[in-house]
N, C-alpha and C. Protein backbone atom coordinates (compact mmCIF):
# COMPACT_ATOMS: atom_id res chain seq x y z
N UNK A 1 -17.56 56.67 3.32
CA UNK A 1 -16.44 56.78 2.42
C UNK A 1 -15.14 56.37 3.09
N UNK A 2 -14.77 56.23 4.40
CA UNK A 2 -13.86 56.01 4.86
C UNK A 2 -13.49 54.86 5.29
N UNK A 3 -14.64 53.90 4.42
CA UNK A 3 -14.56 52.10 5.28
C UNK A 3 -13.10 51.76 3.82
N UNK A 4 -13.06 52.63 2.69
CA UNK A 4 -12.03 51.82 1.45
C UNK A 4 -10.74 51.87 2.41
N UNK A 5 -10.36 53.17 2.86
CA UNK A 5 -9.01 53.14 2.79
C UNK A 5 -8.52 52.45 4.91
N UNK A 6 -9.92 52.05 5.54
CA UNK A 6 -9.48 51.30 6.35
C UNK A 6 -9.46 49.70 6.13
N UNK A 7 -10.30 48.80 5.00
CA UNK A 7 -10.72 47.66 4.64
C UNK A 7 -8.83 47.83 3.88
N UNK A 8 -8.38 48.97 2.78
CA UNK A 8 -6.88 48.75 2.61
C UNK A 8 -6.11 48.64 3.77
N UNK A 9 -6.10 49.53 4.72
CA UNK A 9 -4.98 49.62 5.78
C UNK A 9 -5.16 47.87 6.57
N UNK A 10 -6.45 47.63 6.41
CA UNK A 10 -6.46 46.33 7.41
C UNK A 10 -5.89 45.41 6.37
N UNK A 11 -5.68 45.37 5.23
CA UNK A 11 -5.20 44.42 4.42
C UNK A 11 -4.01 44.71 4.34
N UNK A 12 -3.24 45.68 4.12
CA UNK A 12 -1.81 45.48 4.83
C UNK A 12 -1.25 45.24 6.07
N UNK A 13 -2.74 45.20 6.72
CA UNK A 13 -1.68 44.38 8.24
C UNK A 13 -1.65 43.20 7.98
N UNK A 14 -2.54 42.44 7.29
CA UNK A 14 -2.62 41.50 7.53
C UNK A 14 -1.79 40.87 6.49
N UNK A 15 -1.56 41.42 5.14
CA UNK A 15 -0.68 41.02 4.51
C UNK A 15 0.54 40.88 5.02
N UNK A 16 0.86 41.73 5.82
CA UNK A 16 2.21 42.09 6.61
C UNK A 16 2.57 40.74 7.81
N UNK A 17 1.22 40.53 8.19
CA UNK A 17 1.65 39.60 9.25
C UNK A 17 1.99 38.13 8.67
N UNK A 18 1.85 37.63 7.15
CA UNK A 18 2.37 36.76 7.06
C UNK A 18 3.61 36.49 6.94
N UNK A 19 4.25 37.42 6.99
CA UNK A 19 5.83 37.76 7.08
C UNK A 19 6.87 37.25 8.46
N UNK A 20 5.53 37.27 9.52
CA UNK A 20 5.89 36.73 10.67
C UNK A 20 6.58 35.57 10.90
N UNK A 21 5.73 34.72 10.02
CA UNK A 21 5.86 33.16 10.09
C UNK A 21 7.51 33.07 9.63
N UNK A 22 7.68 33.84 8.62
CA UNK A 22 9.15 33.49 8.19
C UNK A 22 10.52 34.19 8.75
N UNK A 23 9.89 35.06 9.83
CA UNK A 23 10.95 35.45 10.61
C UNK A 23 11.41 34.07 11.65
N UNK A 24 11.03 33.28 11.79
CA UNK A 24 11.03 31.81 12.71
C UNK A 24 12.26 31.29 12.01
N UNK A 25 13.16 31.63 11.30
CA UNK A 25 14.20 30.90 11.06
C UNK A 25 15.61 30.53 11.84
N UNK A 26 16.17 29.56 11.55
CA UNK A 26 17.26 28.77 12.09
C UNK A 26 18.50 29.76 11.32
N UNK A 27 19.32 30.53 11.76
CA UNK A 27 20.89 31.02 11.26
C UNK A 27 21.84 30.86 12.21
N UNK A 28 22.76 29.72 11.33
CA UNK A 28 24.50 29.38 11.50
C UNK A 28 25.31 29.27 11.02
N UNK A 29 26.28 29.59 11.44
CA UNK A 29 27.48 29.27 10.55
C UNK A 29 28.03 28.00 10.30
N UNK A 30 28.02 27.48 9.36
CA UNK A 30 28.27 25.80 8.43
C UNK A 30 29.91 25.39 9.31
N UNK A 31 30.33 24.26 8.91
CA UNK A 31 31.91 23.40 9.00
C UNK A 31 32.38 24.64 7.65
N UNK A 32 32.16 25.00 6.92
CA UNK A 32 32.71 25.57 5.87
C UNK A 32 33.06 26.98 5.94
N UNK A 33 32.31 27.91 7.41
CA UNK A 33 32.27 29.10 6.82
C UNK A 33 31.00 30.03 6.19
N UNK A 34 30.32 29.47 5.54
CA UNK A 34 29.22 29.56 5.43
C UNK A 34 27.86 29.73 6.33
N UNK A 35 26.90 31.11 5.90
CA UNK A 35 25.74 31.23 6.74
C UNK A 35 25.06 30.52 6.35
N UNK A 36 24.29 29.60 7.23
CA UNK A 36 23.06 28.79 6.36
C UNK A 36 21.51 29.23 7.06
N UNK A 37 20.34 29.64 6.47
CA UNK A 37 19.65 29.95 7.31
C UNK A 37 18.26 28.78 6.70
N UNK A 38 17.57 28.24 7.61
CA UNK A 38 16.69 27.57 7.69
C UNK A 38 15.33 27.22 8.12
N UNK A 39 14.89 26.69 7.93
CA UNK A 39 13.44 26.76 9.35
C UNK A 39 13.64 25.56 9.89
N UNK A 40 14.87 24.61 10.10
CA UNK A 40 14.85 23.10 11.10
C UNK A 40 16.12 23.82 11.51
N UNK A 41 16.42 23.16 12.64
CA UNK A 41 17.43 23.19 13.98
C UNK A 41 18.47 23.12 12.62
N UNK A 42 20.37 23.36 13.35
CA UNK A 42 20.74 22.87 12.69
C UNK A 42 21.18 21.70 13.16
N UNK A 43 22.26 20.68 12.40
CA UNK A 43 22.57 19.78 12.66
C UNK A 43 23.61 19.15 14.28
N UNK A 44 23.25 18.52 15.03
CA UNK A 44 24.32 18.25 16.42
C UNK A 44 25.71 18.68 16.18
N UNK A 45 25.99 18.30 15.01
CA UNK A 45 27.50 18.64 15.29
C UNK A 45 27.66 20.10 14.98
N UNK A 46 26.93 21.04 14.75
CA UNK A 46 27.33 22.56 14.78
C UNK A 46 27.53 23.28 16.67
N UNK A 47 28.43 23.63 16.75
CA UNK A 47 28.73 24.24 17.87
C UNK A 47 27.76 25.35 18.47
N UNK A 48 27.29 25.08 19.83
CA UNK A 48 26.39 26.02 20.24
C UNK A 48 27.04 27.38 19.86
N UNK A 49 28.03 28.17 19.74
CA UNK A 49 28.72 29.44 19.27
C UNK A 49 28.24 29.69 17.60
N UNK A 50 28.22 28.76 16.74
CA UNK A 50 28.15 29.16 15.30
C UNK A 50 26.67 29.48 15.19
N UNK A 51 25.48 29.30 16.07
CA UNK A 51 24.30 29.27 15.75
C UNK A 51 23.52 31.06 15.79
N UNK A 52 23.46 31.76 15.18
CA UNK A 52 23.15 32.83 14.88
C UNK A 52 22.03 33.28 15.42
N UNK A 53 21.06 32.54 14.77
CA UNK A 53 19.69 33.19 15.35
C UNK A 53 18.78 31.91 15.52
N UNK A 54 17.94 31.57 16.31
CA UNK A 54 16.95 30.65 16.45
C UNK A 54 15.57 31.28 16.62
N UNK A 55 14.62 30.46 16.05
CA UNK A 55 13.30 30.92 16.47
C UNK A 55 12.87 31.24 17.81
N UNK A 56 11.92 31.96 17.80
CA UNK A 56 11.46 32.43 19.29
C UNK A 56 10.18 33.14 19.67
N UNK A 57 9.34 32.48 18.12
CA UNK A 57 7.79 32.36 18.14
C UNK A 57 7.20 31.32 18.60
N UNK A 58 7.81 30.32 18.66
CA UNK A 58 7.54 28.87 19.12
C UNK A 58 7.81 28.39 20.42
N UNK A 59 7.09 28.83 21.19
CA UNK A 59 7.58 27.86 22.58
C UNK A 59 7.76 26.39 22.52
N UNK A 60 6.70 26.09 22.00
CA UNK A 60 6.07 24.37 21.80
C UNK A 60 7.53 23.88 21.31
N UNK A 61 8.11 24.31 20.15
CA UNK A 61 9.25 23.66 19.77
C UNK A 61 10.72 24.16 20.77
N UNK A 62 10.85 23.12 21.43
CA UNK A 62 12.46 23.46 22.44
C UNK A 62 13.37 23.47 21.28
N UNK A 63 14.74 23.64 21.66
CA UNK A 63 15.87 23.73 21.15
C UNK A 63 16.89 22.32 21.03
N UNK A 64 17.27 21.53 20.31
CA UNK A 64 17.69 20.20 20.08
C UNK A 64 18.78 20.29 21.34
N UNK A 65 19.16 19.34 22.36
CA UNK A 65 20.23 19.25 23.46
C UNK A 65 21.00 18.31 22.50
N UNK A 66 22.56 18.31 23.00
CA UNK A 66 22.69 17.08 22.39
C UNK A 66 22.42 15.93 23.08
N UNK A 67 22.72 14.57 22.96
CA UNK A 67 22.80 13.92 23.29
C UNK A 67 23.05 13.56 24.80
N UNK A 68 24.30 13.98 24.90
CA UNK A 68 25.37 14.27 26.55
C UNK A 68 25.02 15.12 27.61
N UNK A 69 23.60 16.11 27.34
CA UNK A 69 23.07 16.74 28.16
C UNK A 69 21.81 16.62 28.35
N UNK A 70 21.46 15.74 27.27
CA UNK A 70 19.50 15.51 27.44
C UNK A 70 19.63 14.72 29.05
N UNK A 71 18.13 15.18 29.94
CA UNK A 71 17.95 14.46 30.85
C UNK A 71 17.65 12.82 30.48
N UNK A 72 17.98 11.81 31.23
CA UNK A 72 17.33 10.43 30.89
C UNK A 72 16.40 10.67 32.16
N UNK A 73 14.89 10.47 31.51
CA UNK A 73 14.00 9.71 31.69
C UNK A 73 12.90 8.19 31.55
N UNK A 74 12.32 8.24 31.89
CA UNK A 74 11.78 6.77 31.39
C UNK A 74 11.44 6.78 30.22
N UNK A 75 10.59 7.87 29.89
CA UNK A 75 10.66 7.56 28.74
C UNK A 75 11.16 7.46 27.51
N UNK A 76 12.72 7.93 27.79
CA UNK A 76 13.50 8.18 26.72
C UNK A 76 14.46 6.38 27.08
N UNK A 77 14.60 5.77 28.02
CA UNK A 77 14.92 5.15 28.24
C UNK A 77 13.99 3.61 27.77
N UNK A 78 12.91 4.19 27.22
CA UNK A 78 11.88 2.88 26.61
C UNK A 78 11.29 2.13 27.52
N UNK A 79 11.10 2.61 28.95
CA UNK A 79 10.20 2.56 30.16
C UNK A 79 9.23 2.84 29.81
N UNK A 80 7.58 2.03 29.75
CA UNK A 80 6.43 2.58 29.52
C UNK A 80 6.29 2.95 31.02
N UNK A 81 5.26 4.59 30.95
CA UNK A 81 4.59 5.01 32.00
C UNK A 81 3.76 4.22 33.07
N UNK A 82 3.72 4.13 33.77
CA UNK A 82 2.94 3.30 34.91
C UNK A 82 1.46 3.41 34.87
N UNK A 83 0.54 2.56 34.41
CA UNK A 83 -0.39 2.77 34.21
C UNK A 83 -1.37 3.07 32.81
N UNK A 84 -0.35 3.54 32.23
CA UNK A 84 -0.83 4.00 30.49
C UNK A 84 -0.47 3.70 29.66
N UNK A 85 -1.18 3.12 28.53
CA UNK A 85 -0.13 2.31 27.70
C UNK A 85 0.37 3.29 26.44
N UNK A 86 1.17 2.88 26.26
CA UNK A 86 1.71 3.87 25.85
C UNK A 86 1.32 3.77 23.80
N UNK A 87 1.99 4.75 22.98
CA UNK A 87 1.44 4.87 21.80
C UNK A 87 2.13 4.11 21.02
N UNK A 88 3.23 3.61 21.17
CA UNK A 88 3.64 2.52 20.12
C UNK A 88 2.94 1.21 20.69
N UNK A 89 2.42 0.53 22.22
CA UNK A 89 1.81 -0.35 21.94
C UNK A 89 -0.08 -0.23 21.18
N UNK A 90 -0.03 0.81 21.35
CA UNK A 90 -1.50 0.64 20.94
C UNK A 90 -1.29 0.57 19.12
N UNK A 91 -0.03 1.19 18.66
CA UNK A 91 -0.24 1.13 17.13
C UNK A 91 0.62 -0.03 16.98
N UNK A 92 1.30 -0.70 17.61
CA UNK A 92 1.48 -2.02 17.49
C UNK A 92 0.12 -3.03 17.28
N UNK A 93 -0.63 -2.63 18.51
CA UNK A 93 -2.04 -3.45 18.20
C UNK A 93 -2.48 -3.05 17.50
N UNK A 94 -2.87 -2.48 16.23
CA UNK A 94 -4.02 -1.53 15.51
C UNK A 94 -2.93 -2.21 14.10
N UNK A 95 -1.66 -2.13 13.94
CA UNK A 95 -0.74 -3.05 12.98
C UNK A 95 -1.18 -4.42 13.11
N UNK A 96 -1.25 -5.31 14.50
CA UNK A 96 -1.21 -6.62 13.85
C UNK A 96 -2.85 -6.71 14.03
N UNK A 97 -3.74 -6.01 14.23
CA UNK A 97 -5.36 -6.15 13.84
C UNK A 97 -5.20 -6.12 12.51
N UNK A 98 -4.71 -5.19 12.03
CA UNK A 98 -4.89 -4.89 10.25
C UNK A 98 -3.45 -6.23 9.05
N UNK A 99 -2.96 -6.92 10.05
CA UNK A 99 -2.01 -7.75 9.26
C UNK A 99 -3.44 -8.92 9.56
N UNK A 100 -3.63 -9.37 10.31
CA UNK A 100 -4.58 -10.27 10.84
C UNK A 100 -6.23 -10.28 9.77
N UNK A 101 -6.53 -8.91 9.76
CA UNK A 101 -7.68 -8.81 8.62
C UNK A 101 -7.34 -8.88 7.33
N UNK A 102 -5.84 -8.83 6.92
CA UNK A 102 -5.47 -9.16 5.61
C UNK A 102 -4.75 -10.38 5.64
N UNK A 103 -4.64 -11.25 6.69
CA UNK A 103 -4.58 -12.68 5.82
C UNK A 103 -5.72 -12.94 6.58
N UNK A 104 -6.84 -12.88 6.56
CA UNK A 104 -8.13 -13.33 6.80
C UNK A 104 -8.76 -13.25 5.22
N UNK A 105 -8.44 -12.03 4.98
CA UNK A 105 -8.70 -11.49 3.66
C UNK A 105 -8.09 -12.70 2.14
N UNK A 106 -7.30 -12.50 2.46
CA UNK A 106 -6.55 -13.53 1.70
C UNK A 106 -6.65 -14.83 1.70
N UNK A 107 -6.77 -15.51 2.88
CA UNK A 107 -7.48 -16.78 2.89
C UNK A 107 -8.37 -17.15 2.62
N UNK A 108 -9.62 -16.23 2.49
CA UNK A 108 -10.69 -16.25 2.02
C UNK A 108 -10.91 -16.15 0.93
N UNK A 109 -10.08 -15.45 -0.04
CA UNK A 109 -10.18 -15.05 -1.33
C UNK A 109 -9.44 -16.35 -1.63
N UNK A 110 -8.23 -16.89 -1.10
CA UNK A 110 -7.96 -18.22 -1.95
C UNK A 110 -8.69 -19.52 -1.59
N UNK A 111 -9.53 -19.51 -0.60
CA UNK A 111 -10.33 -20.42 -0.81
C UNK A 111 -11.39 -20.08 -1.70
N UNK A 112 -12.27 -18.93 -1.77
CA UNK A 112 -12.77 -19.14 -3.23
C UNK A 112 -12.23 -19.51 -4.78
N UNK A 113 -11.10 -18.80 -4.55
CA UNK A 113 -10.28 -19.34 -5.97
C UNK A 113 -10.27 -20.78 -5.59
N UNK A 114 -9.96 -21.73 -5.12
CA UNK A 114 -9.97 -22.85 -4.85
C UNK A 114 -11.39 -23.89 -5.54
N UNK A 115 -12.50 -22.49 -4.74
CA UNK A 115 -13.54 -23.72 -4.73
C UNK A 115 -14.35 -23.36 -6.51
N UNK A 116 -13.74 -22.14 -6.76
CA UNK A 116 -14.11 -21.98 -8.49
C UNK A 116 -13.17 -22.97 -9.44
N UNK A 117 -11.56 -23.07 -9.02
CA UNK A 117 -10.95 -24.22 -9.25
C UNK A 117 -11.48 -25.56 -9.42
N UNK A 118 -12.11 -25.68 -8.55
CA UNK A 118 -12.70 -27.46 -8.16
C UNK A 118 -14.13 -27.60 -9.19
N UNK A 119 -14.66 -26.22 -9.01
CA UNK A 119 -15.83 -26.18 -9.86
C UNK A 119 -15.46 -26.54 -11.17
N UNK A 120 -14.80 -25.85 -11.91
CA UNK A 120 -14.50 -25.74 -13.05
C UNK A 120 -13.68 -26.75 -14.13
N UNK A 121 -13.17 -27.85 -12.67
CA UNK A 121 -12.86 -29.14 -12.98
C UNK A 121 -13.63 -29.71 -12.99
N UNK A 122 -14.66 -29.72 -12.25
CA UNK A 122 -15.55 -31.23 -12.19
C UNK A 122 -16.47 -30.89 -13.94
N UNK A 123 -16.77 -29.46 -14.02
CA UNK A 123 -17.32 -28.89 -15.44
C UNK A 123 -16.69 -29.53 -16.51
N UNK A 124 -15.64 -29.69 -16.81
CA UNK A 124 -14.68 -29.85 -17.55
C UNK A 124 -14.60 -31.54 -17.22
N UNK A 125 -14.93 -32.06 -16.55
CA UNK A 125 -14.79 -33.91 -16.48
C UNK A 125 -16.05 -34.64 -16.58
N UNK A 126 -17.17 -33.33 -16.38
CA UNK A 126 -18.68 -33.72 -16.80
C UNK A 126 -18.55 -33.58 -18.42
N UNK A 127 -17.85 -32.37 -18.96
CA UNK A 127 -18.03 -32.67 -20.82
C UNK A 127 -17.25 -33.41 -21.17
N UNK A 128 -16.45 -33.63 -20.57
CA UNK A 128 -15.44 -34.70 -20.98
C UNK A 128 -15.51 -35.75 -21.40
N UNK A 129 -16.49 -36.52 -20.21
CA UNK A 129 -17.08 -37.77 -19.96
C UNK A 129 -17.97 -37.72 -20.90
N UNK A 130 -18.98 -37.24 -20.85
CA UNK A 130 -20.12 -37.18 -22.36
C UNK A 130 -19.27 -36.96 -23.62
N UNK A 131 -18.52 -36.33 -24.00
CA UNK A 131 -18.01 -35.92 -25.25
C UNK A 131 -17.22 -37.80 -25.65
N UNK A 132 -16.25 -38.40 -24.91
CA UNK A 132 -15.78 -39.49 -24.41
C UNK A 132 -16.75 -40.44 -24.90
N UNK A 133 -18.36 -40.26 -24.25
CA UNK A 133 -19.01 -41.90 -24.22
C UNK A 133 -19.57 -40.96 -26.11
N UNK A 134 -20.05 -40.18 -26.65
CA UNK A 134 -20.61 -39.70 -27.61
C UNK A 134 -19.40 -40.08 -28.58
N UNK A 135 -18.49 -39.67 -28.54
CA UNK A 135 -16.89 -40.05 -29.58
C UNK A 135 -17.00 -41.67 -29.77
N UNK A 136 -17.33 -43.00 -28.39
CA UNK A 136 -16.95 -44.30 -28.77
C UNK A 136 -18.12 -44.84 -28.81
N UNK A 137 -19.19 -44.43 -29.06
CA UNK A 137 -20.73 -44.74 -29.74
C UNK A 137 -20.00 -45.23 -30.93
N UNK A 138 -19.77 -44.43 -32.26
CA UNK A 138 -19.48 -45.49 -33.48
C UNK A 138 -19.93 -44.58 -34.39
N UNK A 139 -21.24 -44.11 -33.86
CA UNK A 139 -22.52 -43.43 -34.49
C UNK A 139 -21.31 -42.16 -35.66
N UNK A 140 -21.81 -41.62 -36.35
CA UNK A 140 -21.73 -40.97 -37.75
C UNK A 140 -21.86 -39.55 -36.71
N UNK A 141 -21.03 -38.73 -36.83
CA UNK A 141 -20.77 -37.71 -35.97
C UNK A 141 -21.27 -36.56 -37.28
N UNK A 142 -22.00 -35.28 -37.20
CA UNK A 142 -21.72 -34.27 -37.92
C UNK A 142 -20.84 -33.27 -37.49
N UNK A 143 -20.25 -31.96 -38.35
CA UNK A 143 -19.36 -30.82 -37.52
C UNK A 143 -19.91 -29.88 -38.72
N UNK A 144 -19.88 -28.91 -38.46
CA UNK A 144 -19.52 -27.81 -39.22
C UNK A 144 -18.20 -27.21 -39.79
N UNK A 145 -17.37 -27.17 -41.00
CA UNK A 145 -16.04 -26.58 -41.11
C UNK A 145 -16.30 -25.24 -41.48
N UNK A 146 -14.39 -25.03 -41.29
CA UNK A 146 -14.42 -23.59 -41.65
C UNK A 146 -15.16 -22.48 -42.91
N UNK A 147 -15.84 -23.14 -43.77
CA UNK A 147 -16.79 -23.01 -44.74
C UNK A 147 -18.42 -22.75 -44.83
N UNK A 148 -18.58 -23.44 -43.28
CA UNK A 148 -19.77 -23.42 -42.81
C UNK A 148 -20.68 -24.42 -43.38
N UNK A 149 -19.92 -25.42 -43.79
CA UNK A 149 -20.40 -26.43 -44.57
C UNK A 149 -20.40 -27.69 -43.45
N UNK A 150 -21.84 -28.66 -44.20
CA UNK A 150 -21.55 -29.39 -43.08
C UNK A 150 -20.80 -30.62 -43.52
N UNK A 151 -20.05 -31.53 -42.59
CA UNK A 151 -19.72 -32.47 -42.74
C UNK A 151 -19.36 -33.63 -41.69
N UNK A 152 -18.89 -34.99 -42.08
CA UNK A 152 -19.16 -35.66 -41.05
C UNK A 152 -17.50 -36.10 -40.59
N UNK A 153 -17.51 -36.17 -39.04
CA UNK A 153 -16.11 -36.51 -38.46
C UNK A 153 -15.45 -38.30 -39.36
N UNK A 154 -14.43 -38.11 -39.69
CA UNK A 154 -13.48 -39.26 -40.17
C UNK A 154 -13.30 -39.89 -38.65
N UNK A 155 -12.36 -41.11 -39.21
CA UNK A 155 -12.13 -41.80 -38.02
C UNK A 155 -10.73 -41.22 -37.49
N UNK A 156 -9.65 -40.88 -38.25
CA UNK A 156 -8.17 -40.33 -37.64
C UNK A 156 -9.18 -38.87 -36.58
N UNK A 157 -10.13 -37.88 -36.71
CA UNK A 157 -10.46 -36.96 -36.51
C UNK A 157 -11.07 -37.37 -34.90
N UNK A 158 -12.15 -38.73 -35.13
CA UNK A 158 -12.70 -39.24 -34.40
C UNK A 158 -11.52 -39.77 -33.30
N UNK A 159 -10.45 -40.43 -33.66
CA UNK A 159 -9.83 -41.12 -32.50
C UNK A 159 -8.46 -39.58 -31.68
N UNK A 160 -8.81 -38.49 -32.70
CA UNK A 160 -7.80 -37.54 -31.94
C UNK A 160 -8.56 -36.56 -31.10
N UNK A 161 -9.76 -36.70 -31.25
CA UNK A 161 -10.84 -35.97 -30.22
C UNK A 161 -11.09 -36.70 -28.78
N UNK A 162 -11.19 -38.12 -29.49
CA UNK A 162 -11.29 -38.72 -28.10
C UNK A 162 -10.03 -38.75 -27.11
N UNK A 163 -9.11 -39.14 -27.59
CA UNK A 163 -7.54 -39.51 -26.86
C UNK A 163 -7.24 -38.03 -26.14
N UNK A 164 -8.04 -36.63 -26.92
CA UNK A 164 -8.15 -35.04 -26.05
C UNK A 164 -9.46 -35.00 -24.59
N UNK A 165 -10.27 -35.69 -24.92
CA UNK A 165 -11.12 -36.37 -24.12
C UNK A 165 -10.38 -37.15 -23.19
N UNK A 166 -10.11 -37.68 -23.40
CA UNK A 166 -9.46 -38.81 -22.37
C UNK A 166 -8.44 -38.07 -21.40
N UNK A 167 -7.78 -37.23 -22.17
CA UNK A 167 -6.59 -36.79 -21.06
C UNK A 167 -7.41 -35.80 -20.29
N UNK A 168 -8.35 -34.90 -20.66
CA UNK A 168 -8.77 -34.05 -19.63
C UNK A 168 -9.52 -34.70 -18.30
N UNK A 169 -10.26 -36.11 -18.84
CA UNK A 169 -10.57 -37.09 -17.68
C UNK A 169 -9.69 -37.19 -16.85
N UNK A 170 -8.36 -37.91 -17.77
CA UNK A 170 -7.56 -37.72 -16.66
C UNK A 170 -6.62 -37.02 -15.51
N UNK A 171 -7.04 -35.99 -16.62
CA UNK A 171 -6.42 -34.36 -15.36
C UNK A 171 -7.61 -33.82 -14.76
N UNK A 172 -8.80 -33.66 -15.10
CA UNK A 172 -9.65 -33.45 -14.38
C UNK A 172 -10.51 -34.15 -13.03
N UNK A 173 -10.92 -35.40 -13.77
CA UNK A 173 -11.52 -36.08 -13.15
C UNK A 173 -10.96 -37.35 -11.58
N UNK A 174 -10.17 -36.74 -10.56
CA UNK A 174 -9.63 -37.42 -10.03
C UNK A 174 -10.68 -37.23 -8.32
């Protein structure tokens, strides 16, 4: 009987301890007068005096220096380490691998568009050409009209099919 009211007591610790996390806040006093409280540093130009309270659950995160007191080291100085390369060249390389596989990508894709292009002309200069020598035969052409009736091509009909013939030869067929 006594596991309820310890399974409660352990759930208010633990409820309790998420409370922790938000004690980690940033409090200062603003350019205005104003308390501002936060969970990021505040800004360089607030005076080490206006800053109220800082976190002090976090080791991992230091405290912002400004500028005029940070140590220079190499690596703040854009000296790579001796020996190791460092992480902007490796995601430099891993950037132009992936610019490099996309115009690979792309070149490839427009040479297929290209070679469906070329296809689709020579298609188009093969009916052309037949439709062309079938139009200046002479021969009595049939069609179907909008009626579903049949009937046979005139000659104004006959010479405006061909002269549509002819130009796709000549845009196609070169």
């Amino acid at each position: 009987m006594q596991r309820k009211p310890l399974k409660q007591l352990l759930l208010l610790v633990l409820a309790g301890s998420w409370a922790l996390g938000a004690s980690a806040q940033w409090q200062w006093i603003d350019k205005d007068g104003r308390k501002v409280f936060s969970d990021r540093p505040p800004p360089q130009d607030v005076p080490e005096k206006n800053v109220l309270k800082q976190p002090t659950l976090r080791a991992t995160a230091p405290t912002p220096m400004p500028p005029a007191q940070a140590p220079a080291t190499a690596a703040s100085l854009g000296a790579p380490e001796a020996g190791a390369p460092t992480v902007d060249k490796q995601l430099q390389d891993k950037k132009a691998q992936a610019e490099a596989a996309e115009a690979a990508r792309k070149q490839a894709e427009e040479k297929t568009q290209a070679q469906q292009q070329a296809k689709a002309r020579a298609e188009n200069c093969a009916r052309a050409r037949q439709s062309s020598n079938t139009l200046s035969s002479g021969m009595p052409l049939a069609h179907i009209n909008d009626k579903g009736e049949r009937g046979y091509m005139d000659e104004a009909t006959r010479s405006a099919e061909l002269r549509r013939a002819q130009e796709i030869i000549a845009r196609d067929c070169k």
